[in-house]
Protein backbone atom coordinates (compact mmCIF):
# COMPACT_ATOMS: atom_id res chain seq x y z
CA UNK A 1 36.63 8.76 -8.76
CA UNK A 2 35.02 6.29 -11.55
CA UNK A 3 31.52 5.00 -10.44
CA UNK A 4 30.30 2.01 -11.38
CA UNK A 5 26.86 1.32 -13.24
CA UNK A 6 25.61 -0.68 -10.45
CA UNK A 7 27.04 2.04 -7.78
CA UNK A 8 24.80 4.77 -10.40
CA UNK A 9 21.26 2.37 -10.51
CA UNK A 10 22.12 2.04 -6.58
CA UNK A 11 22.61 6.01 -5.48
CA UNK A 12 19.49 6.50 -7.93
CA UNK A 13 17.26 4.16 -6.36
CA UNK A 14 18.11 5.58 -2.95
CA UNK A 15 17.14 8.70 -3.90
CA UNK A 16 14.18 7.73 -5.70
CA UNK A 17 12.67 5.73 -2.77
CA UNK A 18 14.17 8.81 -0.22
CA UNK A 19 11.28 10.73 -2.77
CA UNK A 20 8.90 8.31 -2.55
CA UNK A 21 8.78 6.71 1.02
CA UNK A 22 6.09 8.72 2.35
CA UNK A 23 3.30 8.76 -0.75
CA UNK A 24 1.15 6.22 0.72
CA UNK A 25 1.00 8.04 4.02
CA UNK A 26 1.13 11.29 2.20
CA UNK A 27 -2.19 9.48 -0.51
CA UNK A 28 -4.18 8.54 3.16
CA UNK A 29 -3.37 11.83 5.02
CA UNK A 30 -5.12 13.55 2.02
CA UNK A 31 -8.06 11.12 2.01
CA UNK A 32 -7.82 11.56 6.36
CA UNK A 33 -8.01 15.47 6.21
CA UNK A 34 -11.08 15.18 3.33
CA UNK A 35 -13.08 13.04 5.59
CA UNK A 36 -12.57 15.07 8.64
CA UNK A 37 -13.24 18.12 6.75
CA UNK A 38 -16.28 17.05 5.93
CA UNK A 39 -17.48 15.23 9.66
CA UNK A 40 -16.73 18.68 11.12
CA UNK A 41 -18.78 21.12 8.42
CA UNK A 42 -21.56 18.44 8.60
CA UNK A 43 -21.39 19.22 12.76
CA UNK A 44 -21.43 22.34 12.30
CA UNK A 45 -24.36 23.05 9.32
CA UNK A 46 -26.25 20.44 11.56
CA UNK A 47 -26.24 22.15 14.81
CA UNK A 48 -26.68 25.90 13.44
CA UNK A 49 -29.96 24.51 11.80
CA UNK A 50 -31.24 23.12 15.13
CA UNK A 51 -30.04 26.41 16.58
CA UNK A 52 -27.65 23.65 18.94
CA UNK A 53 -24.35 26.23 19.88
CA UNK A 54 -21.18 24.54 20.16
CA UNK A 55 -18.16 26.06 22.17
CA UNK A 56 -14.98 26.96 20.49
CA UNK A 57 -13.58 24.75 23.46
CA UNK A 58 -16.09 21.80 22.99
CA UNK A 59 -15.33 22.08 19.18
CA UNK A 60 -11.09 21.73 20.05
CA UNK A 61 -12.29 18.48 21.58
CA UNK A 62 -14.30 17.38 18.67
CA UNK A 63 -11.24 18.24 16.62
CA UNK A 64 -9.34 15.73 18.85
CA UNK A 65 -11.81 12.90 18.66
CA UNK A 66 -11.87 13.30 14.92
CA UNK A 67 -8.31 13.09 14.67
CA UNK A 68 -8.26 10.11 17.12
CA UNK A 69 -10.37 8.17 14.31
CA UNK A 70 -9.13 5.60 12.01
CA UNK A 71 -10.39 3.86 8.60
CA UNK A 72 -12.72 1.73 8.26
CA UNK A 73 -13.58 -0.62 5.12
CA UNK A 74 -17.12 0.04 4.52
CA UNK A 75 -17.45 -2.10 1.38
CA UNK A 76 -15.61 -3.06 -1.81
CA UNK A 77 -17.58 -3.17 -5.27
CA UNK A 78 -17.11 -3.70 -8.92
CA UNK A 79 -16.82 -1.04 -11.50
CA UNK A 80 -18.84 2.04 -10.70
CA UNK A 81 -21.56 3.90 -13.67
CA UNK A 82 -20.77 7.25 -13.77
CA UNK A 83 -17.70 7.70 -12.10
CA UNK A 84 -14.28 8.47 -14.39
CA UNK A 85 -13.18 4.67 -13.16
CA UNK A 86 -15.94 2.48 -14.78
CA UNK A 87 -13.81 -0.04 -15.78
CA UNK A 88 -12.17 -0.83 -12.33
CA UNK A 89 -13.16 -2.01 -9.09
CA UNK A 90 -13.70 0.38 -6.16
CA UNK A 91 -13.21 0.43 -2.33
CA UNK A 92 -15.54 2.68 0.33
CA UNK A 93 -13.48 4.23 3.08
CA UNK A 94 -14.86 6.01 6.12
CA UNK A 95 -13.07 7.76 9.01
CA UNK A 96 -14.79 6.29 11.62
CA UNK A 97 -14.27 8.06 14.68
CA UNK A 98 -15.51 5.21 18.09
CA UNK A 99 -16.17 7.87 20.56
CA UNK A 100 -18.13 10.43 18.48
CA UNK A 101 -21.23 10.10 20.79
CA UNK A 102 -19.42 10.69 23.65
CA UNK A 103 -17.76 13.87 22.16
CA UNK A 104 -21.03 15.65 21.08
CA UNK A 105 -22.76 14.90 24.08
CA UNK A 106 -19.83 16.95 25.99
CA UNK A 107 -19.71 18.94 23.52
CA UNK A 108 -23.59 20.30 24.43
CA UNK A 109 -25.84 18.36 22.25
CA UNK A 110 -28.46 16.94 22.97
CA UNK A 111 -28.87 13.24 23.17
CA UNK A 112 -31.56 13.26 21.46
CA UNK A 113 -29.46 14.61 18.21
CA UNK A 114 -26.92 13.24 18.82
CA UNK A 115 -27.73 9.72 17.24
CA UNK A 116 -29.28 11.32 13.88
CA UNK A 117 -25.97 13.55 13.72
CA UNK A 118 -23.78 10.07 14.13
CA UNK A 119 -25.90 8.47 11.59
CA UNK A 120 -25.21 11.37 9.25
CA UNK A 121 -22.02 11.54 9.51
CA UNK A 122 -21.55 8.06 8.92
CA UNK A 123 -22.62 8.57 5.42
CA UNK A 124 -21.02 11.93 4.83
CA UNK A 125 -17.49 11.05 5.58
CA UNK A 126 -17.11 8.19 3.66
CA UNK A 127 -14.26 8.38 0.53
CA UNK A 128 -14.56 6.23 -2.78
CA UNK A 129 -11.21 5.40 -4.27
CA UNK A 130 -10.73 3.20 -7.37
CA UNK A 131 -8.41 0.38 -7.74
CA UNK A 132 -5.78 1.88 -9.39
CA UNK A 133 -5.65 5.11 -7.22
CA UNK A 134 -5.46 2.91 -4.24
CA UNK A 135 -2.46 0.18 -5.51
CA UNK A 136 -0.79 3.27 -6.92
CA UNK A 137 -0.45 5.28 -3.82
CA UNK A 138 0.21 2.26 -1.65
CA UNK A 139 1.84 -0.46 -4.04
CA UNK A 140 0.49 -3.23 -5.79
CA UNK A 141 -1.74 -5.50 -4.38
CA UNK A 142 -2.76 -3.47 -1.64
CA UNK A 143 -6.16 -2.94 -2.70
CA UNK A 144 -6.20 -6.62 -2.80
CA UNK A 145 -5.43 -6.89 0.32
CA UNK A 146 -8.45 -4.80 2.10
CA UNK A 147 -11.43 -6.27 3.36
CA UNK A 148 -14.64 -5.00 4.15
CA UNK A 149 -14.88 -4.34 7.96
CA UNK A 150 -11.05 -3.52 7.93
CA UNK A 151 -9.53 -1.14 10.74
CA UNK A 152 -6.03 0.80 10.02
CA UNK A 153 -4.41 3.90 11.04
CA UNK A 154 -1.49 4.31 8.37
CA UNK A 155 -0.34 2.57 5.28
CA UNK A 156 1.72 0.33 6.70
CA UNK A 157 -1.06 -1.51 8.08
CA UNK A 158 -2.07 -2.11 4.26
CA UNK A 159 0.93 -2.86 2.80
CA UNK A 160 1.85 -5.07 5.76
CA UNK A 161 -1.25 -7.14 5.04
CA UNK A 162 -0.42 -7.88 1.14
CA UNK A 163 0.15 -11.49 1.19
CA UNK A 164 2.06 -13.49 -1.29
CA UNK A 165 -0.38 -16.18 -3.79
CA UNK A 166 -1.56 -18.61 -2.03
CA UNK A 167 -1.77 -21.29 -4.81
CA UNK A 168 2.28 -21.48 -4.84
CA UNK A 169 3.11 -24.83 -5.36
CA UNK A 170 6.08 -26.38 -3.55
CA UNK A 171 9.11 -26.86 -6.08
CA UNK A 172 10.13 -30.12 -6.71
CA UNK A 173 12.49 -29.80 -9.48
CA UNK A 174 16.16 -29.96 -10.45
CA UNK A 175 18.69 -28.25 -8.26
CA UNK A 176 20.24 -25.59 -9.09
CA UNK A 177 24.13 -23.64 -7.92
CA UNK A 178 25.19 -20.40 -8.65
CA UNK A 179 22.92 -18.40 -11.10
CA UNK A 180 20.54 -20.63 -11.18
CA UNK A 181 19.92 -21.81 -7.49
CA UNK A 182 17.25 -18.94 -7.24
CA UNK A 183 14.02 -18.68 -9.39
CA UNK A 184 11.62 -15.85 -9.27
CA UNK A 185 8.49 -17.27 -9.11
CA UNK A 186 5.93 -14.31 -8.87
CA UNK A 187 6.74 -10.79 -9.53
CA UNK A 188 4.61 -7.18 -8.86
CA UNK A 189 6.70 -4.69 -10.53
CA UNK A 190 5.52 -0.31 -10.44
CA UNK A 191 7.48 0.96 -13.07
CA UNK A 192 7.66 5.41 -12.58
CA UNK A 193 8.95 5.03 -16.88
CA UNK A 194 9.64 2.26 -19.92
CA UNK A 195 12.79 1.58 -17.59
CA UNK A 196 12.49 2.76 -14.18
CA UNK A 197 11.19 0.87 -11.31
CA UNK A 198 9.14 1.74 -8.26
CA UNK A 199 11.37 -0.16 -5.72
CA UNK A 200 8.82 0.90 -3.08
CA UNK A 201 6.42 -0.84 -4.72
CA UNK A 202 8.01 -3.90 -6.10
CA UNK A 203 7.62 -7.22 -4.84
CA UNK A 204 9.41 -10.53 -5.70
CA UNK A 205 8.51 -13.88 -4.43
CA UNK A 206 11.70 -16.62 -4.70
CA UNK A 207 12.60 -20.10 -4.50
CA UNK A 208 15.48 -21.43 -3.46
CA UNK A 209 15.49 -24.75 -5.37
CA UNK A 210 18.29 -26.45 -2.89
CA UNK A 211 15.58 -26.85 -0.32
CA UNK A 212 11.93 -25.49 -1.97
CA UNK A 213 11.84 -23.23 0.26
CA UNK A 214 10.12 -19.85 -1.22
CA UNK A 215 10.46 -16.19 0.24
CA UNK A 216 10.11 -12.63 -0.93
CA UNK A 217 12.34 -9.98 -1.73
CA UNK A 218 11.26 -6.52 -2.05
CA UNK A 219 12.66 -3.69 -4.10
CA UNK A 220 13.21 -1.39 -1.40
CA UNK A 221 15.37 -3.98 0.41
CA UNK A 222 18.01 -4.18 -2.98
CA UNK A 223 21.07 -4.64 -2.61
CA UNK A 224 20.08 -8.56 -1.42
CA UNK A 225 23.20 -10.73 -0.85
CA UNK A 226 21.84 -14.76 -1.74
CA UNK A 227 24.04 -17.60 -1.17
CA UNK A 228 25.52 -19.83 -3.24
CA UNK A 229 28.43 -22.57 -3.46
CA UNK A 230 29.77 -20.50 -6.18
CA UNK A 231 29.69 -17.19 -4.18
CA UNK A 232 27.44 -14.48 -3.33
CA UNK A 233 24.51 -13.27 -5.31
CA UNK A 234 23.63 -9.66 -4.98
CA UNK A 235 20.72 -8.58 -6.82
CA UNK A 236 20.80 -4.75 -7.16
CA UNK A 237 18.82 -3.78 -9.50
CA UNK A 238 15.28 -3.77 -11.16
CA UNK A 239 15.09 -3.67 -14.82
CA UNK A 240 12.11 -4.65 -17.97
CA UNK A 241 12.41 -7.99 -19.66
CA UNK A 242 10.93 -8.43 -22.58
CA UNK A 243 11.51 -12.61 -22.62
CA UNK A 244 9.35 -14.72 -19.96
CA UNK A 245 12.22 -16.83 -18.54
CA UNK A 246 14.04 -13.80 -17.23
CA UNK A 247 12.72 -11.73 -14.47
CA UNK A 248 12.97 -8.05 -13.48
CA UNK A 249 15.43 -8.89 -11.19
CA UNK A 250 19.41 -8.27 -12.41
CA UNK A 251 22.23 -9.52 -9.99
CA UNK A 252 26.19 -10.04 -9.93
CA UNK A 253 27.77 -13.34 -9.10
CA UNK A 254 31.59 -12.89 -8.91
CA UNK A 255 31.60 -10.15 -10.91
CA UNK A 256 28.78 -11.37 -14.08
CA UNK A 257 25.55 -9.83 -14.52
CA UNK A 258 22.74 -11.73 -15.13
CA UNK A 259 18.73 -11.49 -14.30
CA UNK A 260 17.22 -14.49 -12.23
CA UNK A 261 15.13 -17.17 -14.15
CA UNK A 262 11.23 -16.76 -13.87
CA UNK A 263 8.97 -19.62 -13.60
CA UNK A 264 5.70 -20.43 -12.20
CA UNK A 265 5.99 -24.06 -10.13
């Protein structure tokens, strides 16, 4: 059976993001277990030095508080001195866990520790991560997208928030039909090589210049049937350009390749 170049790119792709679907989870999970590893040592160096003794029961139920946490955004700053990232911006994550207090008070502590533990731990279980680490684990613009005070659970939650620019204008100009009724207008492209694509992490925003109205297309979502009065549009694949006026973006109308036009409006 013969197999097609676009039937190749497509059972590639499918593969690629079958690889790939869990990193940001996978990127968090890491950050998640790092944190708690280091909530539950500080508990425990912090209570043997006030000679405080902690259950192997009452520390199961710490373990399940812990786990019940979720991230918080403590701050986001500029490049940092010292750290292998000085050039890029950085974010401060903590796993902040809402019913801590209540946990190491059941768990035997004292109340009157139990506020400098909290305050502690606070400090001790927050993760740096630099832009780049962040955008590449999650997909671009995601580190764009936190803000400080920020609650989430998964990555999903991030990736869900990355919004498309805001200083879009609305297109006014000529009308286009077949190839050229769709313009790419914005484009966030994770390449893995020179030539192959992150589809995960790819993001397109379009216009559809019959009405203006713009929308976004994502690289996981390819194959993506358009309309036209000349046929379908299915853009399948993600390739480099090297001229401005094409985008990333290749599609096949009635049987022609051909990558969408870019243009900023």
């Amino acid at each position: 059976m013969k197999i097609t170049r676009k039937q190749l790119k497509r059972i590639i792709k499918e593969e690629l993001i079958r690889l790939n679907e869990s990193s940001g989870e996978d990127y968090l999970n890491g950050k998640r277990a790092e944190a708690i590893g280091l909530i539950r040592n500080s508990i425990v160096q912090m209570a043997d030095a006030d000679d405080i003794e902690i259950s192997q029961s009452a520390m199961e139920e710490l373990d399940i508080a812990l786990d019940n946490g979720s991230w918080k955004v403590s701050r986001k700053s500029g490049p940092v001195p010292g750290l292998n990232w000085d050039n890029e911006s950085s974010v401060t994550l903590d796993w902040d866990v809402e019913n801590l207090e209540d946990a190491l008070l059941e768990a035997g502590v004292p109340e009157y520790e139990v506020e400098r533990m909290v305050d502690s731990i606070s400090f001790i279980a927050a993760v740096s991560v630099s832009q780049s680490e962040f955008d590449k684990a999650l997909g671009a613009g995601s580190f764009d997208a936190l803000e400080t005070n920020d609650r989430f659970e998964s990555a999903s939650e991030i990736t869900q928030k990355i919004k498309k620019p805001a200083s879009k204008k609305v297109y006014n100009g000529p009308k286009g039909k077949g190839q050229t009724r769709y313009i790419v207008t914005s484009q966030m492209t994770k390449w893995y090589s020179e030539d192959e694509a992150n589809y995960n992490s790819s993001i397109f925003y379009l216009v559809d210049t019959v009405d203006g109205v713009e929308f976004e297309v994502k690289g996981s979502e390819l194959p993506f049937v358009l309309p036209t009065t000349e046929g379908e549009i299915e853009i399948f694949d993600i390739l480099p350009s090297g001229n401005h006026n094409e985008s990333h973006l290749v599609a096949e109308l009635n049987g022609k390749e051909f990558r969408l036009a870019r243009k900023d409006i």
